[in-house]
PDB file of N, CA and C in Angstrom:
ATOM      1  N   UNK A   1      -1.252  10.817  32.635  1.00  0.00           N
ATOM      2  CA  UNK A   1      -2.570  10.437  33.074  1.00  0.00           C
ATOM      3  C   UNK A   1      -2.505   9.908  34.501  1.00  0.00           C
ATOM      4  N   UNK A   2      -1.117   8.854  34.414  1.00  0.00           N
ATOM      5  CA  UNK A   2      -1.795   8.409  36.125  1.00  0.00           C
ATOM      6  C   UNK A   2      -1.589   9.488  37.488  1.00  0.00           C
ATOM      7  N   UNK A   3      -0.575  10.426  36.450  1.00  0.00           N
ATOM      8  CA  UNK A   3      -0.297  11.612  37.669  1.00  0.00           C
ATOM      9  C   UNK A   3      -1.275  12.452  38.450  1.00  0.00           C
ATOM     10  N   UNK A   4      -2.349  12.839  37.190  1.00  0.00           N
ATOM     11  CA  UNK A   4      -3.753  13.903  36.938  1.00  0.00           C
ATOM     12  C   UNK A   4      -4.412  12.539  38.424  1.00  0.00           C
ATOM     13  N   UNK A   5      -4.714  11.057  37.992  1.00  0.00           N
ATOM     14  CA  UNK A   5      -5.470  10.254  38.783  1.00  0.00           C
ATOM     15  C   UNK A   5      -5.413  10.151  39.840  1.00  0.00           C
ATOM     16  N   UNK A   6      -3.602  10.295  40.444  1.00  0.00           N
ATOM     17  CA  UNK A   6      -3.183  10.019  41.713  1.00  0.00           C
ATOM     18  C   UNK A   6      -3.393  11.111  42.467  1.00  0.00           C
ATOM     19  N   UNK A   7      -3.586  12.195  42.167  1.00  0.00           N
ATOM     20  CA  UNK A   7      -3.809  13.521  42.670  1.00  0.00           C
ATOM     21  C   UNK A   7      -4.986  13.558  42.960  1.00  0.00           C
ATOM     22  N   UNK A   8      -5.710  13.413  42.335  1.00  0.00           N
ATOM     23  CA  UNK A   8      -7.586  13.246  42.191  1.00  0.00           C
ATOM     24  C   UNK A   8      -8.019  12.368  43.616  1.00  0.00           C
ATOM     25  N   UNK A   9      -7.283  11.195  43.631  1.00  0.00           N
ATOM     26  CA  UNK A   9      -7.568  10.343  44.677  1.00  0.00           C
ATOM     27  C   UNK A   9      -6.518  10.572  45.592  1.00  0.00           C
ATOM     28  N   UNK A  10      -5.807  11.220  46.199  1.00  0.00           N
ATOM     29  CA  UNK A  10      -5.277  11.219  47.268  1.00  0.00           C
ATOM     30  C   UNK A  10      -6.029  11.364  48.527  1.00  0.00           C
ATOM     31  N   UNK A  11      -5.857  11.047  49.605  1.00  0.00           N
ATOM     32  CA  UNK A  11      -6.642  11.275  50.886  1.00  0.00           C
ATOM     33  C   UNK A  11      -7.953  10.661  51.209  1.00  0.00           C
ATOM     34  N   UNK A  12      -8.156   9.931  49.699  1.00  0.00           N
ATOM     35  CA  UNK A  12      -9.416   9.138  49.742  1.00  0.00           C
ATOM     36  C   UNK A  12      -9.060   7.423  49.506  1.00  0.00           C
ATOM     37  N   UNK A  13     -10.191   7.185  50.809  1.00  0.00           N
ATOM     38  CA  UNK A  13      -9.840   5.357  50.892  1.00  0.00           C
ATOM     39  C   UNK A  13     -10.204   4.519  49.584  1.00  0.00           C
ATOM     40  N   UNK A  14      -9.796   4.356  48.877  1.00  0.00           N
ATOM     41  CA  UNK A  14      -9.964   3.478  47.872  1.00  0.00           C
ATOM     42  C   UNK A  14     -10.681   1.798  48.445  1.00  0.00           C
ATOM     43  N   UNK A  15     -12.050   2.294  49.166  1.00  0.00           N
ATOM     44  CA  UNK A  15     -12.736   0.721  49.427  1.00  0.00           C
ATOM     45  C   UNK A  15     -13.105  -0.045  48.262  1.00  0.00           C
ATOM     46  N   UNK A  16     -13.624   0.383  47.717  1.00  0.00           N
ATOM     47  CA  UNK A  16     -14.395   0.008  46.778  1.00  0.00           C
ATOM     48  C   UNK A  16     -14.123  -0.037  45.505  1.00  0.00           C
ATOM     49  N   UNK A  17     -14.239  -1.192  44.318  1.00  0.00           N
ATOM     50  CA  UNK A  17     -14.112  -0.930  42.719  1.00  0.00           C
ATOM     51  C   UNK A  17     -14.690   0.515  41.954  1.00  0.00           C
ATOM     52  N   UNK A  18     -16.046   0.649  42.638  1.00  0.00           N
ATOM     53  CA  UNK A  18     -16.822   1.662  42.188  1.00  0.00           C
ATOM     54  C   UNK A  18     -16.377   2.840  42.534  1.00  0.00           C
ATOM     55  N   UNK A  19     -15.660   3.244  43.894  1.00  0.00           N
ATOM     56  CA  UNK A  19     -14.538   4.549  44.214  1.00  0.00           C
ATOM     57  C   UNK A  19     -13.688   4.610  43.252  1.00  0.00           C
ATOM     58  N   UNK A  20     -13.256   3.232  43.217  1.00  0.00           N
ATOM     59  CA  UNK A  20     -11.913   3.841  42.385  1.00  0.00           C
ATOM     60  C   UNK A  20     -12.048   3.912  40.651  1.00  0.00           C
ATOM     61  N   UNK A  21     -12.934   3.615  40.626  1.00  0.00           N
ATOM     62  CA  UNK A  21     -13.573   3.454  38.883  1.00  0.00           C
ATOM     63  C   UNK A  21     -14.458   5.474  38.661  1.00  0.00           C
ATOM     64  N   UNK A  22     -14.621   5.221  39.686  1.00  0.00           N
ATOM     65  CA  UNK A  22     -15.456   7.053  40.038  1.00  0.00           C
ATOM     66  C   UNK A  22     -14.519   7.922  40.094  1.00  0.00           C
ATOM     67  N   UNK A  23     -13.526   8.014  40.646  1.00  0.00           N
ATOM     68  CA  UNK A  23     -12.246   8.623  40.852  1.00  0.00           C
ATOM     69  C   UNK A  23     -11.996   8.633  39.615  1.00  0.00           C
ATOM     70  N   UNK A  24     -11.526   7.673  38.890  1.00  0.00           N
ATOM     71  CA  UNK A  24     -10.317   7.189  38.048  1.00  0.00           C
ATOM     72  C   UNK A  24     -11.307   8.376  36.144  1.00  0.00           C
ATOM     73  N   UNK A  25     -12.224   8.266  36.306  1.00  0.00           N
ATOM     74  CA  UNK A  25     -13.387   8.553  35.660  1.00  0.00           C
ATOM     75  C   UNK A  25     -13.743   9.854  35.763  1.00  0.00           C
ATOM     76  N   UNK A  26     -13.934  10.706  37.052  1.00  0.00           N
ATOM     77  CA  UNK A  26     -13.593  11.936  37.238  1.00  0.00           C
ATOM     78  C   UNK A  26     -12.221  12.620  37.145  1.00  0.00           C
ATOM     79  N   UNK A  27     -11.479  12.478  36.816  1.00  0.00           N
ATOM     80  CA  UNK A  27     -10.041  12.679  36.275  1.00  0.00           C
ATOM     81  C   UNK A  27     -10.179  13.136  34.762  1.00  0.00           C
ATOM     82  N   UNK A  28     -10.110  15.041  35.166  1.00  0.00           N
ATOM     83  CA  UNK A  28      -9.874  15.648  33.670  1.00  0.00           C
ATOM     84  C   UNK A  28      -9.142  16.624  33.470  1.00  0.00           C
ATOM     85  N   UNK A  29      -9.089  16.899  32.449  1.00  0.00           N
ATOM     86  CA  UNK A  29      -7.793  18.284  32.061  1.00  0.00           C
ATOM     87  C   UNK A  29      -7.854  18.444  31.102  1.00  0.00           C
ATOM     88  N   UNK A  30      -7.666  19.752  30.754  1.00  0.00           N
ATOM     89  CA  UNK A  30      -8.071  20.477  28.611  1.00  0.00           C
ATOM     90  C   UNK A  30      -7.341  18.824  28.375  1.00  0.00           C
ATOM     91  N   UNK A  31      -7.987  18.496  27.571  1.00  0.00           N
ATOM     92  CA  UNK A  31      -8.103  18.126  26.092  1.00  0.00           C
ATOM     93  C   UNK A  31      -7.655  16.489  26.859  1.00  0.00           C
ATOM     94  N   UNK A  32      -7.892  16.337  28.024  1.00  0.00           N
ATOM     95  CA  UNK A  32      -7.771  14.688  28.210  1.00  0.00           C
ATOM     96  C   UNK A  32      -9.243  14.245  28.501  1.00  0.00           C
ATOM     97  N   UNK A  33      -9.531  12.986  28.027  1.00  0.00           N
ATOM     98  CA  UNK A  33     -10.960  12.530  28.501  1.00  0.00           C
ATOM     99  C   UNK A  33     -10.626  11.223  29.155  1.00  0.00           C
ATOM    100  N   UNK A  34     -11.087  10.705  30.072  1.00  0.00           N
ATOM    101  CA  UNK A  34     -10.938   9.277  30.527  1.00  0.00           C
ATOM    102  C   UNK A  34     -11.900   8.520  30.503  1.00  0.00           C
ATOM    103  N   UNK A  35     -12.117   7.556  30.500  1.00  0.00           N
ATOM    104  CA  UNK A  35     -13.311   6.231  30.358  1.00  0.00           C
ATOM    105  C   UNK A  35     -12.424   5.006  30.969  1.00  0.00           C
ATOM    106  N   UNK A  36     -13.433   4.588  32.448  1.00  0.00           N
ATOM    107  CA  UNK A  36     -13.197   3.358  32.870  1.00  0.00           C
ATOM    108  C   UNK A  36     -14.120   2.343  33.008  1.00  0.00           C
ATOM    109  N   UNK A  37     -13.527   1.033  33.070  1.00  0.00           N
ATOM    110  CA  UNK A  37     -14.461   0.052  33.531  1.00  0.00           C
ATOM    111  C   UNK A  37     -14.006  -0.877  34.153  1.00  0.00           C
ATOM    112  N   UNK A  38     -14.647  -1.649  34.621  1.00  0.00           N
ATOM    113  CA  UNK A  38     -14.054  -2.857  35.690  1.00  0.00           C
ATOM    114  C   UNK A  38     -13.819  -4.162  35.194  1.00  0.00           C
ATOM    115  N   UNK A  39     -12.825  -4.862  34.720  1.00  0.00           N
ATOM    116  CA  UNK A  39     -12.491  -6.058  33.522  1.00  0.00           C
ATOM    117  C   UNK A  39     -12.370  -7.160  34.792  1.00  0.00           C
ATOM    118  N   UNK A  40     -13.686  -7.794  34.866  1.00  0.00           N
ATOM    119  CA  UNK A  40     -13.847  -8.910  36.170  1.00  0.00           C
ATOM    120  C   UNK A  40     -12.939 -10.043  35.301  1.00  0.00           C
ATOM    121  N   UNK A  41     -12.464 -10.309  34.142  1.00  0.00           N
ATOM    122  CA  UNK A  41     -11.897 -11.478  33.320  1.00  0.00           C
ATOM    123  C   UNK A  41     -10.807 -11.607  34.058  1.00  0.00           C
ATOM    124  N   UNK A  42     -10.117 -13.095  34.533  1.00  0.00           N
ATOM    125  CA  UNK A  42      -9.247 -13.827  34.617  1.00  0.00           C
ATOM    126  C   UNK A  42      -8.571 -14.277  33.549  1.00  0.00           C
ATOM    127  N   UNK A  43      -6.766 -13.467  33.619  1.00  0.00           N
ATOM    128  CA  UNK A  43      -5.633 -13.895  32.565  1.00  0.00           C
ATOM    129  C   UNK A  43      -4.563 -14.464  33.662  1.00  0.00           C
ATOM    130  N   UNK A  44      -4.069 -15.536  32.687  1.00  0.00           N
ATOM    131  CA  UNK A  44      -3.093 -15.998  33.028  1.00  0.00           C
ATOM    132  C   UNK A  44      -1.936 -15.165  33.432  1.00  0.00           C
ATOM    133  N   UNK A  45      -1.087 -15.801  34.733  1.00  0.00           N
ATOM    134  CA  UNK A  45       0.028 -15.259  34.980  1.00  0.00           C
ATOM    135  C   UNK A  45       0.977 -15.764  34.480  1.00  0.00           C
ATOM    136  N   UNK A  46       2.647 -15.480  34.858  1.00  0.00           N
ATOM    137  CA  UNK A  46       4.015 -15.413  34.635  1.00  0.00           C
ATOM    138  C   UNK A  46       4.045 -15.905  33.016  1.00  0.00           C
ATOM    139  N   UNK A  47       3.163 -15.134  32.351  1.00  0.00           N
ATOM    140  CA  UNK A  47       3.775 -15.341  30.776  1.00  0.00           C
ATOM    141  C   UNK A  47       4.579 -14.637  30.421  1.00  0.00           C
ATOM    142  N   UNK A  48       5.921 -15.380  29.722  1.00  0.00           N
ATOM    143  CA  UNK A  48       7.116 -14.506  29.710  1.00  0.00           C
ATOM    144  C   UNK A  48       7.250 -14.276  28.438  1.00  0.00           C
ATOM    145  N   UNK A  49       7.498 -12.636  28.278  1.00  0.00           N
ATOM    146  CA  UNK A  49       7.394 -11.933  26.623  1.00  0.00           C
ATOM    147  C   UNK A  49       8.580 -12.343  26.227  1.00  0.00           C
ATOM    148  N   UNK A  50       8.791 -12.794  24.909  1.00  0.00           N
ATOM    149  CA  UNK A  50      10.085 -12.988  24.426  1.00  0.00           C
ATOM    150  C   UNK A  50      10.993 -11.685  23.766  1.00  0.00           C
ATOM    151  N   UNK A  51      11.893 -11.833  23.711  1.00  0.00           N
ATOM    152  CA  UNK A  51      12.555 -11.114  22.555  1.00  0.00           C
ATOM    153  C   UNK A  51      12.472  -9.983  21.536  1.00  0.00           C
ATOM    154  N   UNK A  52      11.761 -10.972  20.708  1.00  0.00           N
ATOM    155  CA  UNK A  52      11.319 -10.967  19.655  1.00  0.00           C
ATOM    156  C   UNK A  52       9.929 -10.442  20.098  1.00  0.00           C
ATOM    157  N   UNK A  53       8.722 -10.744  20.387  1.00  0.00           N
ATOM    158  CA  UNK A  53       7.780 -10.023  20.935  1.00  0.00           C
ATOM    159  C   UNK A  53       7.919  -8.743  21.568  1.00  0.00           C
ATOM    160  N   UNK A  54       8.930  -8.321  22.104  1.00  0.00           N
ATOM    161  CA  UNK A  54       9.020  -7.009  22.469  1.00  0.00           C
ATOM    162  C   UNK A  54       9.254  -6.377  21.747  1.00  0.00           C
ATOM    163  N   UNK A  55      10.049  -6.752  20.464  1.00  0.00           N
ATOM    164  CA  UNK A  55      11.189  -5.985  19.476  1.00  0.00           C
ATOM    165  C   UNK A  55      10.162  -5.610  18.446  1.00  0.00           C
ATOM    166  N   UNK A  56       8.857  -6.448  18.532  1.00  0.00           N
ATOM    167  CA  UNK A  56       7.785  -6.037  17.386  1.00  0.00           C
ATOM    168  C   UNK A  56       6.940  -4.978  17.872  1.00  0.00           C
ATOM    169  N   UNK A  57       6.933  -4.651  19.514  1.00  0.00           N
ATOM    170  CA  UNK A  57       5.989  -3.794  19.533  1.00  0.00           C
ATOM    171  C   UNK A  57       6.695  -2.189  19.316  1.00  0.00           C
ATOM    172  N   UNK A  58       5.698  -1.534  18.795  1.00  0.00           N
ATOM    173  CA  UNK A  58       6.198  -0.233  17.807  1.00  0.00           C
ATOM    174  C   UNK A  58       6.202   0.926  18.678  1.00  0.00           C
ATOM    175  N   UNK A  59       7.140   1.145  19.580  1.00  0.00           N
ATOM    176  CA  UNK A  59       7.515   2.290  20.840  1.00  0.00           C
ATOM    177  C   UNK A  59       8.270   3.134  20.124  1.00  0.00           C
ATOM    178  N   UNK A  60       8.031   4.414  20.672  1.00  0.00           N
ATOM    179  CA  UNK A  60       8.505   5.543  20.261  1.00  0.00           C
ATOM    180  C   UNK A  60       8.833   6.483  21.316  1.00  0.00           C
ATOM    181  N   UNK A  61       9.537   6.889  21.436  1.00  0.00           N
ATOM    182  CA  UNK A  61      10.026   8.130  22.767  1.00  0.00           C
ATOM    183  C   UNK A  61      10.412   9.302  22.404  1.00  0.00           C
ATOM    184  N   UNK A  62      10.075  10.436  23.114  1.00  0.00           N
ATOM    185  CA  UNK A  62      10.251  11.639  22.530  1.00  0.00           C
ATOM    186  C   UNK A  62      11.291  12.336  22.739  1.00  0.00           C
ATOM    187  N   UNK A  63      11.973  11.561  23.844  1.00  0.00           N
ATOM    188  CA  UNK A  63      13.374  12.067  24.840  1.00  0.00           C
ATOM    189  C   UNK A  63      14.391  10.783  24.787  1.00  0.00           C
ATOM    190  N   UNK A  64      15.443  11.081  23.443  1.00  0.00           N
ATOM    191  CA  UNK A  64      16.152   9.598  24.269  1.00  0.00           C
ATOM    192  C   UNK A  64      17.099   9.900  24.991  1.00  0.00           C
ATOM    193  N   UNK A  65      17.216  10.967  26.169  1.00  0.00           N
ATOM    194  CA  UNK A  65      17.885  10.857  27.561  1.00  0.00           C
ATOM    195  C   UNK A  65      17.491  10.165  28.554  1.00  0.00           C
ATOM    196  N   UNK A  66      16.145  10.133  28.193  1.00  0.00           N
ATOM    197  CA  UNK A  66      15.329   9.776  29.623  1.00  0.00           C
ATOM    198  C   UNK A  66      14.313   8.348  29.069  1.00  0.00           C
ATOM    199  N   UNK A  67      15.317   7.497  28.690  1.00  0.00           N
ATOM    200  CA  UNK A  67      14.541   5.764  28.063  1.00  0.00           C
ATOM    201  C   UNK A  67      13.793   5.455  29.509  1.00  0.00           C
ATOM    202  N   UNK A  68      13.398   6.085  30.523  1.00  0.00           N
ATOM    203  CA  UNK A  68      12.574   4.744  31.360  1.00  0.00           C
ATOM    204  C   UNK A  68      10.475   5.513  31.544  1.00  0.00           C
ATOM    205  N   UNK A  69      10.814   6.656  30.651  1.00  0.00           N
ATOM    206  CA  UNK A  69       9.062   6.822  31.136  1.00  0.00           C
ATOM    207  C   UNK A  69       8.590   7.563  29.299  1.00  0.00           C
ATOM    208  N   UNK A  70       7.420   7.851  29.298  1.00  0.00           N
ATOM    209  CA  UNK A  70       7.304   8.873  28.076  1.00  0.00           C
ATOM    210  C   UNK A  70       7.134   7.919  26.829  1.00  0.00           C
ATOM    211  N   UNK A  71       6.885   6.551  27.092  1.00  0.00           N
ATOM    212  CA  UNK A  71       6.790   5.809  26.151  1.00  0.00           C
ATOM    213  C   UNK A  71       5.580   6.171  25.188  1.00  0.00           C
ATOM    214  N   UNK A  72       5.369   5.728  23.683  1.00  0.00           N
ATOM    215  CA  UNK A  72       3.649   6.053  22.753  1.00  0.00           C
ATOM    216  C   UNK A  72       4.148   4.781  22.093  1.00  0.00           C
ATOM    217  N   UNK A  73       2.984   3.883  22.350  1.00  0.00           N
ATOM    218  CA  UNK A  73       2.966   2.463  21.763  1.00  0.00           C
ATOM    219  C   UNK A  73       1.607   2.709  20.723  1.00  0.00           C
ATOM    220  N   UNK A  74       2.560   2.319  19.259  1.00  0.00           N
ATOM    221  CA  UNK A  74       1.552   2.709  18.200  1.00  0.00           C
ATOM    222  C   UNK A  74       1.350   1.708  17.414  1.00  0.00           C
ATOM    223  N   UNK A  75       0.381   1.611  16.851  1.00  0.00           N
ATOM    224  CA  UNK A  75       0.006   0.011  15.948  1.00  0.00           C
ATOM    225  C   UNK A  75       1.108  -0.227  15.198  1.00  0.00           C
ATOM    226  N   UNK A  76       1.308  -1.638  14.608  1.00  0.00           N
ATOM    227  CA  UNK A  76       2.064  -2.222  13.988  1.00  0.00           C
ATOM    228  C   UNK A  76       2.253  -1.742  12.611  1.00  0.00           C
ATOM    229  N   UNK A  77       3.059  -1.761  12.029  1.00  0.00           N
ATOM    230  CA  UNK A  77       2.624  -1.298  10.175  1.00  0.00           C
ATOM    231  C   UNK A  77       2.498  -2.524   9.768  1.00  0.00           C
ATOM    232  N   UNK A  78       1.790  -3.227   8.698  1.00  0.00           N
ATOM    233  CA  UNK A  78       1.680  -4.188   8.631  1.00  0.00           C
ATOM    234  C   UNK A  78       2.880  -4.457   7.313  1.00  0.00           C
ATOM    235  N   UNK A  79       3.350  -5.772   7.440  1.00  0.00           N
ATOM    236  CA  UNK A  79       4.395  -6.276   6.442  1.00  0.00           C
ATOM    237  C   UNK A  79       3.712  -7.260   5.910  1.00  0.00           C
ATOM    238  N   UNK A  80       2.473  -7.227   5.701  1.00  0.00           N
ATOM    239  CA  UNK A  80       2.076  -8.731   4.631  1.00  0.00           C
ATOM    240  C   UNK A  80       1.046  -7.937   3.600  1.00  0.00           C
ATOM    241  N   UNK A  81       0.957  -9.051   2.269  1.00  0.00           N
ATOM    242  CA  UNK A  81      -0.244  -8.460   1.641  1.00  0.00           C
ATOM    243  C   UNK A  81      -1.606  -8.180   2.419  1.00  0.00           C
ATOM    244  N   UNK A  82      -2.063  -9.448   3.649  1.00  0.00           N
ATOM    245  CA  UNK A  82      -3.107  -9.861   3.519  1.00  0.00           C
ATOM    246  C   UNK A  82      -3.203  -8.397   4.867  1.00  0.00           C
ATOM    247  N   UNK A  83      -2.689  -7.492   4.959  1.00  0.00           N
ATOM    248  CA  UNK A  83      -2.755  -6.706   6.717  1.00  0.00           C
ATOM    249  C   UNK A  83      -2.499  -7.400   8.038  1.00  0.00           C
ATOM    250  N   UNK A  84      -1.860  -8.620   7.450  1.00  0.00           N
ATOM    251  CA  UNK A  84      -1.121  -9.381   8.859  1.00  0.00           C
ATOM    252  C   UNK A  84       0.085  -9.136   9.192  1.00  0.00           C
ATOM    253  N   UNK A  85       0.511  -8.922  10.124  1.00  0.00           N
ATOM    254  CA  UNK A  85       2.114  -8.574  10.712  1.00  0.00           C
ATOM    255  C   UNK A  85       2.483  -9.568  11.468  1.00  0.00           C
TER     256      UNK A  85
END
C-alpha cells in the first residue's frame, strides 16, 4: 500500500493535510480500496512496548527469509472463557 501511495504523490508538494489525505485516498489498484482521515487526537510519546506485549501480538509472515517487511497482524485468539485475552 504505501508503495501504490508514494508513487501517486510523487512530484507533488504535500502542503496541506487535505493534499495529502486526497492523495493518500486516491490511491487504487484491482482489488485494493483505501479510506483516510485526519486523527487531530494527541497520544502520548516514548511508551516503551514490553516483551511480553510484543510476544502477544499475533504476526505472521509469509517469507521467513526476509523477517524485516511483509508482516499480517491478525486479532488475538482469545484464551479466556469470558473472550478476554
Amino acid at each position: 500500500m504505501f508503495a501504490a501511495i508514494s508513487l501517486n504523490w510523487r512530484g507533488r508538494p504535500l502542503t496541506t493535510y487535505e493534499t495529502i489525505l486526497e492523495l493518500i485516498g486516491a490511491t487504487t489498484k484491482t482489488g485494493l480500496t483505501i479510506e483516510c482521515v485526519l486523527d487531530c487526537n494527541s497520544y502520548a510519546t516514548g511508551i516503551k512496548v514490553t516483551d511480553e506485549e510484543l510476544a502477544a501480538v499475533n504476526l505472521t509472515h509469509p517469507d521467513d527469509q526476509n523477517l524485516q517487511w511483509d508482516y499480517t497482524i491478525r486479532p488475538r485468539l482469545s484464551t479466556s472463557k469470558n473472550g478476554k485475552s
